[in-house]
C-alpha atoms as a PDB file:
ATOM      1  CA  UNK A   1     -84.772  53.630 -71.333  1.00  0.00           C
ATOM      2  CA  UNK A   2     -83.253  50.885 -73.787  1.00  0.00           C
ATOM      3  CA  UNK A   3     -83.781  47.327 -73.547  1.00  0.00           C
ATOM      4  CA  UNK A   4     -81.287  45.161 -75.180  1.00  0.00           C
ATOM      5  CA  UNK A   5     -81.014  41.499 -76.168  1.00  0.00           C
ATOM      6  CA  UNK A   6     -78.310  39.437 -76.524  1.00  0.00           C
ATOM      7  CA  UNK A   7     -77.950  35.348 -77.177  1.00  0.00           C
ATOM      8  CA  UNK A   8     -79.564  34.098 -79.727  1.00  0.00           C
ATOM      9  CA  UNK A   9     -78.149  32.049 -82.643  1.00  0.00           C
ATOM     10  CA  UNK A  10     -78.411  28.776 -84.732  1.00  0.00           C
ATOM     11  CA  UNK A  11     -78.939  25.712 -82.461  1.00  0.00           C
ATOM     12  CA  UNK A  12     -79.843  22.242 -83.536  1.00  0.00           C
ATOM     13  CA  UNK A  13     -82.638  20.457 -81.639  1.00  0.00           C
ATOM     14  CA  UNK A  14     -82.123  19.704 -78.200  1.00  0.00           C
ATOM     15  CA  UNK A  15     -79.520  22.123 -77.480  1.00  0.00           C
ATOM     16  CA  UNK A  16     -79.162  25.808 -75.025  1.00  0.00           C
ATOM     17  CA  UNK A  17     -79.680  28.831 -75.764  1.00  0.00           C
ATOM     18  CA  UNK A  18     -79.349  31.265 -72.503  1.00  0.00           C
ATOM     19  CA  UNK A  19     -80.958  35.001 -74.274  1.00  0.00           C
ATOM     20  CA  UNK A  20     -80.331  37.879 -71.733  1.00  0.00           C
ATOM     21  CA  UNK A  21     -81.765  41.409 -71.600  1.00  0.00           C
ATOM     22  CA  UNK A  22     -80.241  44.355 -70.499  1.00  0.00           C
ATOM     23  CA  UNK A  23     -82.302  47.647 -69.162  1.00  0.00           C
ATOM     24  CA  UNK A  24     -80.479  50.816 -69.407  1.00  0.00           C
ATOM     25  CA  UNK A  25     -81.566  54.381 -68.146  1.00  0.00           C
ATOM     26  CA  UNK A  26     -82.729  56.311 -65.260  1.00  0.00           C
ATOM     27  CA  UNK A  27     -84.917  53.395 -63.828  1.00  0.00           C
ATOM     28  CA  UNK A  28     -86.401  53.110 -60.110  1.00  0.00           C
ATOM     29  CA  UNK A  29     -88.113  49.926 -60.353  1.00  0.00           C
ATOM     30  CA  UNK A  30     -88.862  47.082 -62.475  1.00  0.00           C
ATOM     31  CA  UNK A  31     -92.258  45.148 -61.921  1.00  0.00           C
ATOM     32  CA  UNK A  32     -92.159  42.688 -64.429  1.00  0.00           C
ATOM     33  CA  UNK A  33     -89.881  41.472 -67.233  1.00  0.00           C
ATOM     34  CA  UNK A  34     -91.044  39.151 -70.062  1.00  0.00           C
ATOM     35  CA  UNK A  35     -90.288  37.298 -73.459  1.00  0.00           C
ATOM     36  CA  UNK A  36     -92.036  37.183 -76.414  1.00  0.00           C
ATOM     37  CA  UNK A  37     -91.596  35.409 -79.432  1.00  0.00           C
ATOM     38  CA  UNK A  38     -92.366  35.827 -83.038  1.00  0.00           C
ATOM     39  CA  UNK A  39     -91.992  33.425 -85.658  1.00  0.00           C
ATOM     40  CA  UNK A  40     -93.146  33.779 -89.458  1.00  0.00           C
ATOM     41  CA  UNK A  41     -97.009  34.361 -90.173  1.00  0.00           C
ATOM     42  CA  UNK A  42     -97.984  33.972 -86.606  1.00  0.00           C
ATOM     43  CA  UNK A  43     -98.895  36.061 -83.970  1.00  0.00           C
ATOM     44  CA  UNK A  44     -96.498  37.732 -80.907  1.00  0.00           C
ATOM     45  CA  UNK A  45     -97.283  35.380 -77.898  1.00  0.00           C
ATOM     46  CA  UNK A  46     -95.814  35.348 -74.608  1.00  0.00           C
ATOM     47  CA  UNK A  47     -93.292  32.952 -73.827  1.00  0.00           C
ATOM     48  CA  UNK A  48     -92.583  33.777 -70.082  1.00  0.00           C
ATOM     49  CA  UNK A  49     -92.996  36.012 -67.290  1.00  0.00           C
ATOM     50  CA  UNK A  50     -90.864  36.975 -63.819  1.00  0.00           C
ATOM     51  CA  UNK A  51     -92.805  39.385 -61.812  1.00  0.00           C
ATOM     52  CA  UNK A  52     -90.891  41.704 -59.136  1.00  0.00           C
ATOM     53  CA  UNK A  53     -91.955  38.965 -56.219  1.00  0.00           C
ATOM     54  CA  UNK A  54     -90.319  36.078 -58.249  1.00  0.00           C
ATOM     55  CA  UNK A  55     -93.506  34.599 -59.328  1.00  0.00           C
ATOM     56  CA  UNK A  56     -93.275  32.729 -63.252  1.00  0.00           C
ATOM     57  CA  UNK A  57     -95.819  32.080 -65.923  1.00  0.00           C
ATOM     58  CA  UNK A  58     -94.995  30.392 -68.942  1.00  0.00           C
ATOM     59  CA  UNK A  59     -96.318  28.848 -71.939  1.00  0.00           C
ATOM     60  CA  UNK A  60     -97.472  25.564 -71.987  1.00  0.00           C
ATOM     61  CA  UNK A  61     -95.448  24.591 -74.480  1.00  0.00           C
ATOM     62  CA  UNK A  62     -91.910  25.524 -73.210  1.00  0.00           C
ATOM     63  CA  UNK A  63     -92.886  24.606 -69.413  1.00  0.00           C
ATOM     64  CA  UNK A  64     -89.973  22.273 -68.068  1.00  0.00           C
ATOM     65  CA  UNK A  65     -87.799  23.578 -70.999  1.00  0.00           C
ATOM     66  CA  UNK A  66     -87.606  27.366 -70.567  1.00  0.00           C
ATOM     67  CA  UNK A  67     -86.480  29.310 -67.436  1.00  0.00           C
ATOM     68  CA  UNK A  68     -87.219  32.850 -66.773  1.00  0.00           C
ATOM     69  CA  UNK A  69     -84.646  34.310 -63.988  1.00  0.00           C
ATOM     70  CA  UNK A  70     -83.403  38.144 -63.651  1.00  0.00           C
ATOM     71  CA  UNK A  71     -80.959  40.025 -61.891  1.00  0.00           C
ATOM     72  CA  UNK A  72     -82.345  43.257 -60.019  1.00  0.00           C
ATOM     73  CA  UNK A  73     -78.892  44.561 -59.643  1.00  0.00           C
ATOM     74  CA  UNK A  74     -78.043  44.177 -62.412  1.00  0.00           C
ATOM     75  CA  UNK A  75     -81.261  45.417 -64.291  1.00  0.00           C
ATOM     76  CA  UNK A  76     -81.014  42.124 -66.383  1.00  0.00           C
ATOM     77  CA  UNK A  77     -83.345  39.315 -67.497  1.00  0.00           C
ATOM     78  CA  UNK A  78     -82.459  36.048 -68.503  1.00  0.00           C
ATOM     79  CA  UNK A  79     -84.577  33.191 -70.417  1.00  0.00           C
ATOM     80  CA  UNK A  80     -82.423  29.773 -70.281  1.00  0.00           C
ATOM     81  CA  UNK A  81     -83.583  27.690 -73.206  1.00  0.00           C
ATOM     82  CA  UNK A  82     -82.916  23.937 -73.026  1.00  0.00           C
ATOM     83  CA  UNK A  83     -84.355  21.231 -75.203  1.00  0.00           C
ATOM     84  CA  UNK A  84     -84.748  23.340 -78.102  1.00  0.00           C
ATOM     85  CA  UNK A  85     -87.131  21.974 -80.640  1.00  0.00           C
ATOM     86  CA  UNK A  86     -87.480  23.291 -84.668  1.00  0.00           C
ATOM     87  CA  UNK A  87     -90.487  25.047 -83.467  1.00  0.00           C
ATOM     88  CA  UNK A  88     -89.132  27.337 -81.198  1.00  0.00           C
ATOM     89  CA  UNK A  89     -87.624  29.421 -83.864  1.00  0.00           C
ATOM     90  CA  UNK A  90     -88.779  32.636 -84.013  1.00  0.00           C
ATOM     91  CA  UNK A  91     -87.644  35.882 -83.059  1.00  0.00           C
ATOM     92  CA  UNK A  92     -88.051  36.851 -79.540  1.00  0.00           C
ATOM     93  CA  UNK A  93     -88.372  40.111 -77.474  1.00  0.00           C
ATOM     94  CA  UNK A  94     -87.941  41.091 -74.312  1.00  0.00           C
ATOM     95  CA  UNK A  95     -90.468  43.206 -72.644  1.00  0.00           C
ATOM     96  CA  UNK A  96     -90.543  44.836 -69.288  1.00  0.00           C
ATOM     97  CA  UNK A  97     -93.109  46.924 -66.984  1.00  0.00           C
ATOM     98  CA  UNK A  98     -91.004  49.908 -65.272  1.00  0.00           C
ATOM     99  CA  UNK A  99     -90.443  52.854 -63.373  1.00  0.00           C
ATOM    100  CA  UNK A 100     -88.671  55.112 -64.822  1.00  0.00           C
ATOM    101  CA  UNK A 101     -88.252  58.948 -64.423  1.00  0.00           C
ATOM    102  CA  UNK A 102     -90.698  59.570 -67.120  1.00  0.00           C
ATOM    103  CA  UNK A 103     -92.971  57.678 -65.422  1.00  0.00           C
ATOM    104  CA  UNK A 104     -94.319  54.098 -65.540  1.00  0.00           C
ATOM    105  CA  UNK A 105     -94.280  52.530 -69.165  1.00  0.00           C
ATOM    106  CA  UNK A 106     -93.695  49.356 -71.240  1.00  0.00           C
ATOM    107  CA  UNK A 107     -90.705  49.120 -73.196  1.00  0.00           C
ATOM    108  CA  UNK A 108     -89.609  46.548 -75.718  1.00  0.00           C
ATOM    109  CA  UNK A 109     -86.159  45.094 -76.954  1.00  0.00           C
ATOM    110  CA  UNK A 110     -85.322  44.798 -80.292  1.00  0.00           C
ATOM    111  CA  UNK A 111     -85.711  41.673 -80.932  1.00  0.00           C
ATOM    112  CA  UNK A 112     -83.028  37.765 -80.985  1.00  0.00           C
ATOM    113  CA  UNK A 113     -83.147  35.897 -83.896  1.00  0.00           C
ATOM    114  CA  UNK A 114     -83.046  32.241 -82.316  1.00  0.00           C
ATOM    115  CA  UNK A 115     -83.203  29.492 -85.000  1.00  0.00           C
ATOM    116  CA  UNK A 116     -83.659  25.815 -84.212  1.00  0.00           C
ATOM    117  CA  UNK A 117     -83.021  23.441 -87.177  1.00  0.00           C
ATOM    118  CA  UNK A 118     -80.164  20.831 -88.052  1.00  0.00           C
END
């Protein structure tokens, strides 16, 4: 199973960003997908969440900014970005909860560079 990231970049504040993650493998089910972001000297935190039902959770911080979606069919997460601020750079990671034919597991992306500055 590979996860794989796409979509980030150099925005200046207040722009898009639209970062997409693509599962690949034997897969039966996905139960959750997520993003995480990283920036310098902090901690991993979660930025958003799309369970299998449709339900979100997001950080306080992006709510009304940020947009978790996915595609089932396509095995593919999205995280629309709008509003972008300079502290929003970071790196971020997708993150999913699946069934796959080794079994159930958490797998993680490698990893967007998305860098908010003008």
């Amino acid at each position: 199973v590979q996860l794989v990231e796409s979509g980030g970049g150099l925005v200046q504040p207040g722009g898009s960003l639209r970062l997409s993650c693509a599962a690949s493998g034997t897969i039966f089910s996905i139960y959750a997908m997520a993003w995480y972001r990283q920036a310098p000297g902090k901690q991993r935190e979660l930025v958003a969440r799309i369970i299998s039902g449709g339900s979100t959770d997001y950080l306080d911080s992006v709510k009304g900014r940020f947009t978790i979606s996915r595609d089932n069919a396509k095995r593919t997460g999205y995280l629309q970005m709008d509003s972008l601020k300079p502290e929003d750079t970071a790196v971020y990671y997708c993150h999913a909860d699946l069934q796959a034919a080794t079994g159930r597991g958490n797998y993680w992306g490698q990893g967007t560079q998305v860098t908010v500055s003008s």
